[in-house]
N, C-alpha and C. Protein backbone atom coordinates (compact mmCIF):
# COMPACT_ATOMS: atom_id res chain seq x y z
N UNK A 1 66.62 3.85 23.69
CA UNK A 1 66.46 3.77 25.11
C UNK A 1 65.64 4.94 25.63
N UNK A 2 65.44 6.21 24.93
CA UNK A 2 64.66 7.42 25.25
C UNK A 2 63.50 6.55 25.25
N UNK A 3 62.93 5.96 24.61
CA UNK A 3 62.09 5.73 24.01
C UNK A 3 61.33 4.90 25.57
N UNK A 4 62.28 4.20 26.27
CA UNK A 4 61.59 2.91 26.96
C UNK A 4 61.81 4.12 27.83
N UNK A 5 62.84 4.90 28.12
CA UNK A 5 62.16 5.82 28.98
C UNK A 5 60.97 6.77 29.79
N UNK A 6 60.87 7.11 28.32
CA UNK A 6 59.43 8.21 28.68
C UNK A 6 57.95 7.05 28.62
N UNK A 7 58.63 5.94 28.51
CA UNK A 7 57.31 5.16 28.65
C UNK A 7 57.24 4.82 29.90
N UNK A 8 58.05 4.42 30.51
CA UNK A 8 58.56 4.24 32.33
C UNK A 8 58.11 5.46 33.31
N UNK A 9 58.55 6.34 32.45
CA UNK A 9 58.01 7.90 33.24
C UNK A 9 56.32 8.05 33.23
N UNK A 10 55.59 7.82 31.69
CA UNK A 10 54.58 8.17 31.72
C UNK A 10 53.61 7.35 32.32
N UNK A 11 53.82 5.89 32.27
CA UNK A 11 53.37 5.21 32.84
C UNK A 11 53.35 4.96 34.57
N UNK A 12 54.43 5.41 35.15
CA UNK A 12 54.14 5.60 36.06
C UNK A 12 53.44 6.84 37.04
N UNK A 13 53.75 8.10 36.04
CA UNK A 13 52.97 9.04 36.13
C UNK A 13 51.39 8.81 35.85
N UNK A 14 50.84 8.55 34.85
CA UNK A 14 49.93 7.55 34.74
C UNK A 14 49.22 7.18 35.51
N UNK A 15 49.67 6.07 36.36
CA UNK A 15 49.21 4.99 37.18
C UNK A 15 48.90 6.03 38.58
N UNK A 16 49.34 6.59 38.47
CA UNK A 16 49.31 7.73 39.91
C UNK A 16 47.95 8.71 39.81
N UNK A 17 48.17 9.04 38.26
CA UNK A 17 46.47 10.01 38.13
C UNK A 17 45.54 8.67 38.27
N UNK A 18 45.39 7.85 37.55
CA UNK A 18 44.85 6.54 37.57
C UNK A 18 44.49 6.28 39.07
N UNK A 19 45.36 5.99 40.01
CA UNK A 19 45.18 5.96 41.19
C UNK A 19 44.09 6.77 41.81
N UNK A 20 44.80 7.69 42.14
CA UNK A 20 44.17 8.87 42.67
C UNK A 20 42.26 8.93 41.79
N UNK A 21 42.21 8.77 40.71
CA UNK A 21 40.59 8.63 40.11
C UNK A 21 40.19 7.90 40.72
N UNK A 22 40.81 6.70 40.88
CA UNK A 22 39.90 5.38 41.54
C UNK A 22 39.83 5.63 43.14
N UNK A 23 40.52 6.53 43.49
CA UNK A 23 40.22 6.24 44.96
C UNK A 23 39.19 7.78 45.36
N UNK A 24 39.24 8.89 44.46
CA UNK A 24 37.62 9.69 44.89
C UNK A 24 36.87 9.57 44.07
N UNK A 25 36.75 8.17 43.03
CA UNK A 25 35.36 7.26 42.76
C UNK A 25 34.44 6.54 43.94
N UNK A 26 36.13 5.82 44.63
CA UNK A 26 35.86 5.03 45.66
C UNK A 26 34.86 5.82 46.74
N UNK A 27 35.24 7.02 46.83
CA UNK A 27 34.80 8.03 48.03
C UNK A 27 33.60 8.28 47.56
N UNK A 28 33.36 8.58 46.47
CA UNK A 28 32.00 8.97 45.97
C UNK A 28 30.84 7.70 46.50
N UNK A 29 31.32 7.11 45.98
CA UNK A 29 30.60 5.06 46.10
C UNK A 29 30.40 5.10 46.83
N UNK A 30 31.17 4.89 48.14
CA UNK A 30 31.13 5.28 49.60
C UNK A 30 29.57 6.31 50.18
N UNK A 31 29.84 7.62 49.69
CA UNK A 31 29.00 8.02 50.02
C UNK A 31 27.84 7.81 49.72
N UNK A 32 27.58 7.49 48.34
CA UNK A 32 26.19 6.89 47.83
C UNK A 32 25.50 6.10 48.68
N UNK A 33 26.37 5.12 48.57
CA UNK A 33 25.76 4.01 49.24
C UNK A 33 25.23 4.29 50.64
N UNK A 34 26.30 5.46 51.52
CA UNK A 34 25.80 5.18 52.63
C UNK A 34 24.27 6.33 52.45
N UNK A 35 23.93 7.27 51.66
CA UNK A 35 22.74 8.23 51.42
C UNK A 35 22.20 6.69 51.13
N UNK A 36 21.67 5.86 50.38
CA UNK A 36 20.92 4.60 49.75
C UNK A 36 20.68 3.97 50.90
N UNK A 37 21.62 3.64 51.64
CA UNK A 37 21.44 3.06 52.97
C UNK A 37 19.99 3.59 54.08
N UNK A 38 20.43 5.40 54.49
CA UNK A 38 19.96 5.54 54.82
C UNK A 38 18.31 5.73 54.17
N UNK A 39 18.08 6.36 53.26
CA UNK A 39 16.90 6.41 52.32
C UNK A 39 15.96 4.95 52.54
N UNK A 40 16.89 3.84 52.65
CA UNK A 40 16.12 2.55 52.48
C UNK A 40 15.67 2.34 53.76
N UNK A 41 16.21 3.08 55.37
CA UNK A 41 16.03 2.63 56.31
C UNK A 41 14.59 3.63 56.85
N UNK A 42 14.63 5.18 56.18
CA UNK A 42 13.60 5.83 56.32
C UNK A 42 12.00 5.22 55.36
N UNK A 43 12.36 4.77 54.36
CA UNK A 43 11.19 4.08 53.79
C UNK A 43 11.26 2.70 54.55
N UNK A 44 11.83 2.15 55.45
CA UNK A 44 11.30 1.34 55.92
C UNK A 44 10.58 1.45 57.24
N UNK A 45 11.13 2.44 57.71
CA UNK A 45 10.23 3.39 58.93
C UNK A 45 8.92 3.74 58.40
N UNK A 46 8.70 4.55 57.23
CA UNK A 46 7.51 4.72 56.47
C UNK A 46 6.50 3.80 56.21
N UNK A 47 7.28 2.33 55.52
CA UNK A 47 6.23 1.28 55.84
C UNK A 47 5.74 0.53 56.88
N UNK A 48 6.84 0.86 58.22
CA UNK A 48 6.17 0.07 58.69
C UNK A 48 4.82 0.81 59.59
N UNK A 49 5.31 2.40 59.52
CA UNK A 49 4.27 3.01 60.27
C UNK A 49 2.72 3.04 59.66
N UNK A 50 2.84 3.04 57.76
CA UNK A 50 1.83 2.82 56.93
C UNK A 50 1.24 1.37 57.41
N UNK A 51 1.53 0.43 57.63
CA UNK A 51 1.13 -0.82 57.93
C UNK A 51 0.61 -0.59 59.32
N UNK A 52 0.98 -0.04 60.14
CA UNK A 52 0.52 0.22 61.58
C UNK A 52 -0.27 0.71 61.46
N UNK A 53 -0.87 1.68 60.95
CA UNK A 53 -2.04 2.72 60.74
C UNK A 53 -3.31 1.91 59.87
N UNK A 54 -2.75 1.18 58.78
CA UNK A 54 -3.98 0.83 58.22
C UNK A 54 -4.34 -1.08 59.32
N UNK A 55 -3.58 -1.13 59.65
CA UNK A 55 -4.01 -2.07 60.92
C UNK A 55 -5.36 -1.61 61.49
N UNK A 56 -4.81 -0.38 62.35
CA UNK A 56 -5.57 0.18 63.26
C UNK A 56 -6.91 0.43 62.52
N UNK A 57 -6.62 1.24 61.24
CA UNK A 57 -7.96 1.82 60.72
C UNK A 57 -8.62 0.54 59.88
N UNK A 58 -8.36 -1.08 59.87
CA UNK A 58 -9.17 -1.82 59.47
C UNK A 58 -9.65 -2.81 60.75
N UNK A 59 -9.15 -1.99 62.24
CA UNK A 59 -9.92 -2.65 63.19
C UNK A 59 -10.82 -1.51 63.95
N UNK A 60 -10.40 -0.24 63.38
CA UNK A 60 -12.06 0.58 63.20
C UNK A 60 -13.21 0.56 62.63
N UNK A 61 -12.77 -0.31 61.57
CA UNK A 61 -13.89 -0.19 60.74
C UNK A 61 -14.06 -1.84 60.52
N UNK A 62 -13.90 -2.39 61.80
CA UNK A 62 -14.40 -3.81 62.06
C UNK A 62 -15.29 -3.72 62.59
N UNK A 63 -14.86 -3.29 64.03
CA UNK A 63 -15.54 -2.67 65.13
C UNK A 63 -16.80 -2.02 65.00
N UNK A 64 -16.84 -0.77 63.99
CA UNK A 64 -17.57 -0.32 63.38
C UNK A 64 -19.12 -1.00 63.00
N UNK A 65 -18.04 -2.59 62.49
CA UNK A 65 -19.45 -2.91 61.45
C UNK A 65 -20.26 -3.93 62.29
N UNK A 66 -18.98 -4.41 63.28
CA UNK A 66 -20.00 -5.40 64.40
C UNK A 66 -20.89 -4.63 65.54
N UNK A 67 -20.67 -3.54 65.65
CA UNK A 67 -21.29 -2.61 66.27
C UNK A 67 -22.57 -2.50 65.40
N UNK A 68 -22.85 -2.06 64.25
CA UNK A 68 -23.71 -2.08 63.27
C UNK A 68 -24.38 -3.13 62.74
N UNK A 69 -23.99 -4.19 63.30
CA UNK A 69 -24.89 -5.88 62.98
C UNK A 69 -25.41 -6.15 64.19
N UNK A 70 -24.37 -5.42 65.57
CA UNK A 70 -25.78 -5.75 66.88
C UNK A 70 -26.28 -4.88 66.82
N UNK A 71 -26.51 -3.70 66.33
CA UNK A 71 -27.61 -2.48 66.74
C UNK A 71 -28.91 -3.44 65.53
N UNK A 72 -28.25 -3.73 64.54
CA UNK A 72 -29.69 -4.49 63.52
C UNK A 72 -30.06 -5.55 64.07
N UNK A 73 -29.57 -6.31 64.77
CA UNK A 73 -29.69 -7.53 65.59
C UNK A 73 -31.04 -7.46 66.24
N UNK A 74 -30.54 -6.50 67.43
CA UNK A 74 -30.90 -6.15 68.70
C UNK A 74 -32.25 -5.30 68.35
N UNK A 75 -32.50 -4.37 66.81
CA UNK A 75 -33.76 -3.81 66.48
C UNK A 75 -34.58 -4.88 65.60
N UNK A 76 -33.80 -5.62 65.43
CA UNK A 76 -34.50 -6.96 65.06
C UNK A 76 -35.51 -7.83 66.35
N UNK A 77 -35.38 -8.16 66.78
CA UNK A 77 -35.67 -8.25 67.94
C UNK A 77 -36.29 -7.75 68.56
N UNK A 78 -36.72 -6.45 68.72
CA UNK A 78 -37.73 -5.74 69.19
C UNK A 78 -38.92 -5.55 68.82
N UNK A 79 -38.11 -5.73 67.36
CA UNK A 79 -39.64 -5.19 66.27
C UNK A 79 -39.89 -6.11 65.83
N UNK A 80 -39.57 -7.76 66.17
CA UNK A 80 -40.06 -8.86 65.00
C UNK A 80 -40.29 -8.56 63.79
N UNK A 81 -38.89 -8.48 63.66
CA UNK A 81 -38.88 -8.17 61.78
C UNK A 81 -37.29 -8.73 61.37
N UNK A 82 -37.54 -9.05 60.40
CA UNK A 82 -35.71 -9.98 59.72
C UNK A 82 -34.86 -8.57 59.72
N UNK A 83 -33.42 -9.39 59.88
CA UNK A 83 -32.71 -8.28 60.12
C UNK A 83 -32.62 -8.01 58.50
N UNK A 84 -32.89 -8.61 57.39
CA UNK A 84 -32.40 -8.52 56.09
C UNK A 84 -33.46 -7.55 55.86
N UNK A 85 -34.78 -7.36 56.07
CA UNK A 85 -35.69 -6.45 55.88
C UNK A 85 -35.21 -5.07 56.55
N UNK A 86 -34.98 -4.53 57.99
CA UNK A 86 -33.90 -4.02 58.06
C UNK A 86 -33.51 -3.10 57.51
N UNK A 87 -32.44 -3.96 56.80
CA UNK A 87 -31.02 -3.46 55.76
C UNK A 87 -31.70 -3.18 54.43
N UNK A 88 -32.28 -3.81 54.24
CA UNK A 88 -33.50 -3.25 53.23
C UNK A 88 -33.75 -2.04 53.34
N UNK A 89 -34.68 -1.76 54.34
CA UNK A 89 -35.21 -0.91 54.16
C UNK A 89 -34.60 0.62 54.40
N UNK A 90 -33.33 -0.07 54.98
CA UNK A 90 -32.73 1.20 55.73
C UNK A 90 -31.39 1.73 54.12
N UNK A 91 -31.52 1.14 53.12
CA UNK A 91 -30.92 1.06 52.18
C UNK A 91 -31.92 2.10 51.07
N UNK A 92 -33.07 1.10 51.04
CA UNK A 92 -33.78 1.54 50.24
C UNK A 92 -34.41 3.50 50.98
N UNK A 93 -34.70 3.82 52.19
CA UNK A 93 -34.41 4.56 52.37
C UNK A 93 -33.17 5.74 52.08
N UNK A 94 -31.95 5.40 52.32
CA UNK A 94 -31.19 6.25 51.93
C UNK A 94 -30.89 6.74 50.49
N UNK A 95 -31.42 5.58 49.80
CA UNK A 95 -31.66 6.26 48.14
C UNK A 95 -32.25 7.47 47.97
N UNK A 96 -33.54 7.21 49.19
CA UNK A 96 -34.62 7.86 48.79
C UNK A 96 -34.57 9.62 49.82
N UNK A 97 -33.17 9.29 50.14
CA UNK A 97 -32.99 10.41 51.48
C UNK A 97 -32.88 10.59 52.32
N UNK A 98 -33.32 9.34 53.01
CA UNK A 98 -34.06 9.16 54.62
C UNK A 98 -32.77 8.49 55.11
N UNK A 99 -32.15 8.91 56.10
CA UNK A 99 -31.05 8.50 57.07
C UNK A 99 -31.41 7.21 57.62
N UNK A 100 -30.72 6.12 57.75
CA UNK A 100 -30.93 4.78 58.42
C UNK A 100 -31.27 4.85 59.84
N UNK A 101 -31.08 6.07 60.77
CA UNK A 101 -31.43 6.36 61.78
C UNK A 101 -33.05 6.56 61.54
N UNK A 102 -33.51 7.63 60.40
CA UNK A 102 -34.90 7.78 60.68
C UNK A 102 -35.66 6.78 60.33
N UNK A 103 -34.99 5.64 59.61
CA UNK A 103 -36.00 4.43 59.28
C UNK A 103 -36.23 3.97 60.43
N UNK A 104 -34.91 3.25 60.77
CA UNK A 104 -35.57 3.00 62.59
C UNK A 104 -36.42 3.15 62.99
N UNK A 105 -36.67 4.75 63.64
CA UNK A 105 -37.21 5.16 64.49
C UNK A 105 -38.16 5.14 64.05
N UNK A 106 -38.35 5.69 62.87
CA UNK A 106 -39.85 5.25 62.07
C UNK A 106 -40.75 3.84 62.58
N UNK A 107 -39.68 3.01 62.06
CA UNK A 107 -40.19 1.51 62.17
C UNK A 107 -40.54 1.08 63.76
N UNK A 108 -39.91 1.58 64.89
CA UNK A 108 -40.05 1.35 66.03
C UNK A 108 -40.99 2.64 66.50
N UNK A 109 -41.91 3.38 66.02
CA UNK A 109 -42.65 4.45 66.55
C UNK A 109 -44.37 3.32 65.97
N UNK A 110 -43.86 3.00 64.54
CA UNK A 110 -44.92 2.22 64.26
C UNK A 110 -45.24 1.03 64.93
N UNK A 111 -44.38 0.41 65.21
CA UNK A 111 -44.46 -0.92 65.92
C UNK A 111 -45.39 -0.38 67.12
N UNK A 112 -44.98 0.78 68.11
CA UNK A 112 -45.35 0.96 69.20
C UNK A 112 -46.31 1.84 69.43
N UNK A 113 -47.15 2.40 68.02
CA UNK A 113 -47.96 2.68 67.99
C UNK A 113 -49.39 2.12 67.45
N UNK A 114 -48.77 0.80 66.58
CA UNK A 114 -49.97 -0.08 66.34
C UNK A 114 -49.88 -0.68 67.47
N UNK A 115 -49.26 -1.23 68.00
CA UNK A 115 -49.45 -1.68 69.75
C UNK A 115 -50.05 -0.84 70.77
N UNK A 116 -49.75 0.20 70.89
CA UNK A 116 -50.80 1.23 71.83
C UNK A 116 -52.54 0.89 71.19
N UNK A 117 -52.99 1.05 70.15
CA UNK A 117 -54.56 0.95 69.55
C UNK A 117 -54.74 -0.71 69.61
N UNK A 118 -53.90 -1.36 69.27
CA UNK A 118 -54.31 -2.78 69.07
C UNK A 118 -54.76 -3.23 70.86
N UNK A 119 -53.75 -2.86 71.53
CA UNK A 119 -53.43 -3.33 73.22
C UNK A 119 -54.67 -2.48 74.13
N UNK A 120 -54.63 -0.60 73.66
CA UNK A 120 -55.10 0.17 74.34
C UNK A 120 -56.30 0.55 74.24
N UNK A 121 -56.14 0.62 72.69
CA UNK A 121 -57.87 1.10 72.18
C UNK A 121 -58.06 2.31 71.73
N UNK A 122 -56.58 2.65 72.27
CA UNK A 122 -56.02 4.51 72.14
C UNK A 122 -54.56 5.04 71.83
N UNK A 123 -54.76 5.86 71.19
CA UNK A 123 -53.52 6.25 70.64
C UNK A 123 -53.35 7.38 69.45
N UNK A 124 -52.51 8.11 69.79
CA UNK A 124 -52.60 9.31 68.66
C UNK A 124 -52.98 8.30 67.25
N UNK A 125 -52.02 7.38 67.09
CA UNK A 125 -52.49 6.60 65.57
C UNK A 125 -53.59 6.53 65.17
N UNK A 126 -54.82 6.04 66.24
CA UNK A 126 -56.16 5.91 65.79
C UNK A 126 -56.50 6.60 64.75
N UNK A 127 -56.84 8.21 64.98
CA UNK A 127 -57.12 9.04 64.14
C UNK A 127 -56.62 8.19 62.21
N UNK A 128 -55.20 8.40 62.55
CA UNK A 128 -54.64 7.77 61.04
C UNK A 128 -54.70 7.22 60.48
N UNK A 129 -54.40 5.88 61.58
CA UNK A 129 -55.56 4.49 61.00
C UNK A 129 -56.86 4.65 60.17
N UNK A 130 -57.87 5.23 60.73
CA UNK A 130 -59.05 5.09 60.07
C UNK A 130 -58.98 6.20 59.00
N UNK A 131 -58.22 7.13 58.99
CA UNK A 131 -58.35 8.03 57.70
C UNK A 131 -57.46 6.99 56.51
N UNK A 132 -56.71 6.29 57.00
CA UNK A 132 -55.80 4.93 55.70
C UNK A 132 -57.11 3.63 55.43
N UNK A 133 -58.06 4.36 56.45
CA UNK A 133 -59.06 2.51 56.58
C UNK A 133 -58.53 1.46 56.46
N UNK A 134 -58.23 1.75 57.89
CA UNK A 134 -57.25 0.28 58.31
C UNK A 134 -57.58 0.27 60.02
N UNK A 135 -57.17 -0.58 60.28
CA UNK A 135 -57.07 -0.79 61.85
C UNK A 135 -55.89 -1.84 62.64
N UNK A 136 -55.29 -1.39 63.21
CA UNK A 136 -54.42 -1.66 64.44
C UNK A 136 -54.28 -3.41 64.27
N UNK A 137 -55.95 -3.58 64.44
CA UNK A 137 -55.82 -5.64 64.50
C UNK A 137 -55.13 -6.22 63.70
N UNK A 138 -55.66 -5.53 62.37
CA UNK A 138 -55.37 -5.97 61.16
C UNK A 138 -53.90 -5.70 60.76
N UNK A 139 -53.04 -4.50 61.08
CA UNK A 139 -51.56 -4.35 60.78
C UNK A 139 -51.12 -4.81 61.59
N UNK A 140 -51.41 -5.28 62.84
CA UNK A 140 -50.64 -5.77 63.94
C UNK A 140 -50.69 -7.62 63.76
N UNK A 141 -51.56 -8.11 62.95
CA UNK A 141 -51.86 -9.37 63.01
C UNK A 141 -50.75 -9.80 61.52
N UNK A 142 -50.18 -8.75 60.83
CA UNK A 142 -49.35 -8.92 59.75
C UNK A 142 -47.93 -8.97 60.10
N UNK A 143 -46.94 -9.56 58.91
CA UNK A 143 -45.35 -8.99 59.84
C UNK A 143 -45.36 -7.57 59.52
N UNK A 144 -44.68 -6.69 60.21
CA UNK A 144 -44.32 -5.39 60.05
C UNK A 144 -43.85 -5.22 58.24
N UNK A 145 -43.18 -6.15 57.84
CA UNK A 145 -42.60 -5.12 56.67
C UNK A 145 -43.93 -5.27 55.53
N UNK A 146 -44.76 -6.08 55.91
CA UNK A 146 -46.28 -6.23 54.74
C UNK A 146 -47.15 -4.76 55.35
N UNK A 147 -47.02 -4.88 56.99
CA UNK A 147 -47.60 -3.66 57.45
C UNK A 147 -47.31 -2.55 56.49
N UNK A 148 -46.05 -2.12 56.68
CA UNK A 148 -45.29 -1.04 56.33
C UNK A 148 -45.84 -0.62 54.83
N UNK A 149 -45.91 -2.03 53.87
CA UNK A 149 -46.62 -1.79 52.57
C UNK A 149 -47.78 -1.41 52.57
N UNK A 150 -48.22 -1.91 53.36
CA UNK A 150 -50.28 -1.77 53.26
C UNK A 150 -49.97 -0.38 53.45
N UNK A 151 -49.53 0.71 54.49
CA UNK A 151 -49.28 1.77 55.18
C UNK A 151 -49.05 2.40 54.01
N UNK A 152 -47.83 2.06 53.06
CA UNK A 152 -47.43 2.89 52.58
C UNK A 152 -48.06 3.23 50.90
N UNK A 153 -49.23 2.19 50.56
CA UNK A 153 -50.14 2.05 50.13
C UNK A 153 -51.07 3.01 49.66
N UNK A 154 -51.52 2.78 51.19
CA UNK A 154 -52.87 3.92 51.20
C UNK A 154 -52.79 5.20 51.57
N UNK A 155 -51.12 5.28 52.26
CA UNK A 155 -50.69 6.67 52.45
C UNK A 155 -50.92 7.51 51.07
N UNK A 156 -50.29 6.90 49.81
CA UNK A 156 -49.62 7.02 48.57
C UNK A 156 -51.01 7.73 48.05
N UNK A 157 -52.67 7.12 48.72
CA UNK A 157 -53.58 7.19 47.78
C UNK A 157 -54.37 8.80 48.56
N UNK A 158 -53.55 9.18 49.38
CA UNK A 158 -54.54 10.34 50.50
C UNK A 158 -54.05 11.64 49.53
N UNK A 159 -54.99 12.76 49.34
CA UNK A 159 -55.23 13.64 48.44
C UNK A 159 -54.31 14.67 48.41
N UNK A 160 -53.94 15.06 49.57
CA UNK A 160 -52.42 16.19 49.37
C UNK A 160 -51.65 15.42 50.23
N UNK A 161 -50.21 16.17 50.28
CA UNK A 161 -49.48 16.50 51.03
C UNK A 161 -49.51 16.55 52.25
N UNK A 162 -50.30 17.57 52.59
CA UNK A 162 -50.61 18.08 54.05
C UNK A 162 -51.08 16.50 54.47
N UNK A 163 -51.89 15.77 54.16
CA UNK A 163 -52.87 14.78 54.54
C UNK A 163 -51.85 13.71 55.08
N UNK A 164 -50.47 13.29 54.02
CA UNK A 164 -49.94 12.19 54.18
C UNK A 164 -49.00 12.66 55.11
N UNK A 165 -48.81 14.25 55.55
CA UNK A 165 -47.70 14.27 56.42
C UNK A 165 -48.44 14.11 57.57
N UNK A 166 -49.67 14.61 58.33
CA UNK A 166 -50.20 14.43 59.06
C UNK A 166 -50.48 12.79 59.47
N UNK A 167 -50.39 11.84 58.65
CA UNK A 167 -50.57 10.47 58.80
C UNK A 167 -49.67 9.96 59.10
N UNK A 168 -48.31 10.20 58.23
CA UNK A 168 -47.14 9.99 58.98
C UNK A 168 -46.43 10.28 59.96
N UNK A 169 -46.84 11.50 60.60
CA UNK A 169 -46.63 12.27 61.95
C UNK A 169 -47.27 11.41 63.13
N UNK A 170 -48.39 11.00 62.67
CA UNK A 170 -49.27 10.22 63.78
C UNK A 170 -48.84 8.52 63.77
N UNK A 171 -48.17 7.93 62.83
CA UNK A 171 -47.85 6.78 62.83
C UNK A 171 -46.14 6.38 63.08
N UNK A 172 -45.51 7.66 62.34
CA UNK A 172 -43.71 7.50 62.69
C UNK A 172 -43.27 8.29 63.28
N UNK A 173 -44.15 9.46 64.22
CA UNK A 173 -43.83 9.46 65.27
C UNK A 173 -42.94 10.99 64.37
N UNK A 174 -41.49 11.36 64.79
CA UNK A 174 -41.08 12.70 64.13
C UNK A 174 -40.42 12.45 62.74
N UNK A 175 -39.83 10.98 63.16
CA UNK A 175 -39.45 10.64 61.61
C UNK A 175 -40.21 10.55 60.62
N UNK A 176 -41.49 10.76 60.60
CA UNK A 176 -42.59 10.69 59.83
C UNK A 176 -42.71 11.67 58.68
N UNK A 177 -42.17 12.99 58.86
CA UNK A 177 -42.21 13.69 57.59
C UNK A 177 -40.77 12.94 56.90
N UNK A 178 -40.23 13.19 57.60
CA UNK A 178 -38.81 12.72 56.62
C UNK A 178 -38.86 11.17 55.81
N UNK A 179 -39.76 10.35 56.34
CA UNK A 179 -40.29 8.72 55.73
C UNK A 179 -41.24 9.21 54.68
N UNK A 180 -41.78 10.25 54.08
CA UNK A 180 -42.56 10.57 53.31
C UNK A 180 -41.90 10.03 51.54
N UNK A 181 -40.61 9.97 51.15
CA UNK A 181 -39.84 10.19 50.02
C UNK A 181 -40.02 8.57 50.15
N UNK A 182 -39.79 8.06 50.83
CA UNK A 182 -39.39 6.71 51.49
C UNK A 182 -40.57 5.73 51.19
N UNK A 183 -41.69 6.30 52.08
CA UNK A 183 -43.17 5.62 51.79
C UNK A 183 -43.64 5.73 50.46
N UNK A 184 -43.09 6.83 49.32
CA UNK A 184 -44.03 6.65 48.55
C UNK A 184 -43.33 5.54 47.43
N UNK A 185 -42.61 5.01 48.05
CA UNK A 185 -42.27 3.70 46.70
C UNK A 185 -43.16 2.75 47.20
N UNK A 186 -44.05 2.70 47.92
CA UNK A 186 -45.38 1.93 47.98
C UNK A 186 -44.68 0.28 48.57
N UNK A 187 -45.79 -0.53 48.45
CA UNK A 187 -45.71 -1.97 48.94
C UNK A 187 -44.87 -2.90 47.44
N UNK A 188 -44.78 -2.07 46.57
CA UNK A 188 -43.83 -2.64 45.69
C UNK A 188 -42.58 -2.34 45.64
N UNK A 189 -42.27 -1.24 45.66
CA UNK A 189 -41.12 -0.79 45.94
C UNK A 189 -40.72 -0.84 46.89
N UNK A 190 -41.05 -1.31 48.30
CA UNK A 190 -40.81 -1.88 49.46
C UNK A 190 -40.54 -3.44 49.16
N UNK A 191 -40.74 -4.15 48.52
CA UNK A 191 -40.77 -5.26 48.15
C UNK A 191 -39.57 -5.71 47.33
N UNK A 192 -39.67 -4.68 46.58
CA UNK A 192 -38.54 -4.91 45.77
C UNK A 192 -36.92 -4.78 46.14
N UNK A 193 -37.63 -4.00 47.52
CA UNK A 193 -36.04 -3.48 48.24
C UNK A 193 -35.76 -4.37 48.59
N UNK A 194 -36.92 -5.07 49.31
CA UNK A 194 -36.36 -6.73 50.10
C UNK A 194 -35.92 -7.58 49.44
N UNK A 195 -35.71 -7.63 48.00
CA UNK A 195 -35.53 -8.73 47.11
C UNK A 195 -34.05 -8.47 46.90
């Protein structure tokens, strides 16, 4: 009977440490969960503010690009020239150095300076023209981006430096030294950009 005794004793002693484990397991659990809880509610704050932000910054850089298809549009248009020539050229430029701004202006100094000699009879260009032996009728009676080749042509063939910046000064206007890297891929390499 000792025997069923100390088993009665230990076992219920036992069951009491037993107890007591399971219930500051329980507490532990408890707390986990509620740290997991919160953790899951701050990464969900995190995503949703990450999702908010790249929202915003992929309707900047929408904005951005339709802004950047009417400015080619709209210089399309001015200069009777494809907008794909353009992007061309304003591509093939930046290989070559030249900021898509100075192609532009390039391209719209030429436009409006073979138009001053063709229209006027006068124009700083003149001079340039005839040192390229060319004339106004003749680049103005072409589309601009064949112009631009013939131009960049006979620029390619003038004896220094000094010569072709002075030609380009008088035809692109200030962007003209900086179109120098640009012009000398010639009417093929202008061509090829367009392709």
């Amino acid at each position: 009977m000792a025997l069923l005794g100390d088993l009665v004793v230990n076992l219920g002693l036992n069951s009491k440490k037993f107890s007591g484990g399971l219930t500051r397991a329980s507490s532990k659990l408890k707390t986990f969960g509620s740290g997991v809880a919160r953790g899951v509610g701050q990464m969900a704050k995190f995503g949703a503010a990450a999702t908010a932000a790249g929202v915003a910054l992929g309707a900047v850089f929408v904005r951005s690009s339709l802004e950047s298809i009417d400015s080619i549009a709209k210089l399309s248009d001015r200069l009777g020239i494809a907008t794909e020539d353009i992007t061309a050229f304003q591509h093939a430029g930046q290989l070559m150095g030249v900021s898509a701004t100075d192609v532009n202006k390039g391209l719209e100094q030429l436009t409006k300076r073979l138009g001053e000699v063709a229209t006027l009879g006068k124009s700083e260009a003149k001079p340039a023209l005839d040192a390229l032996g060319l004339t106004a009728d003749q680049l103005a009676n072409m589309p601009l981006a064949d112009a631009l080749g013939l131009v960049s042509d006979r620029m390619n063939g003038l004896a220094t430096q000094s010569d072709k910046a002075a030609v380009a000064n008088a035809l692109f206007g200030r962007a003209g030294l900086k179109m120098l890297n640009f012009l000398s891929l010639g009417s093929a390499g202008l061509k090829d950009a367009r392709a």
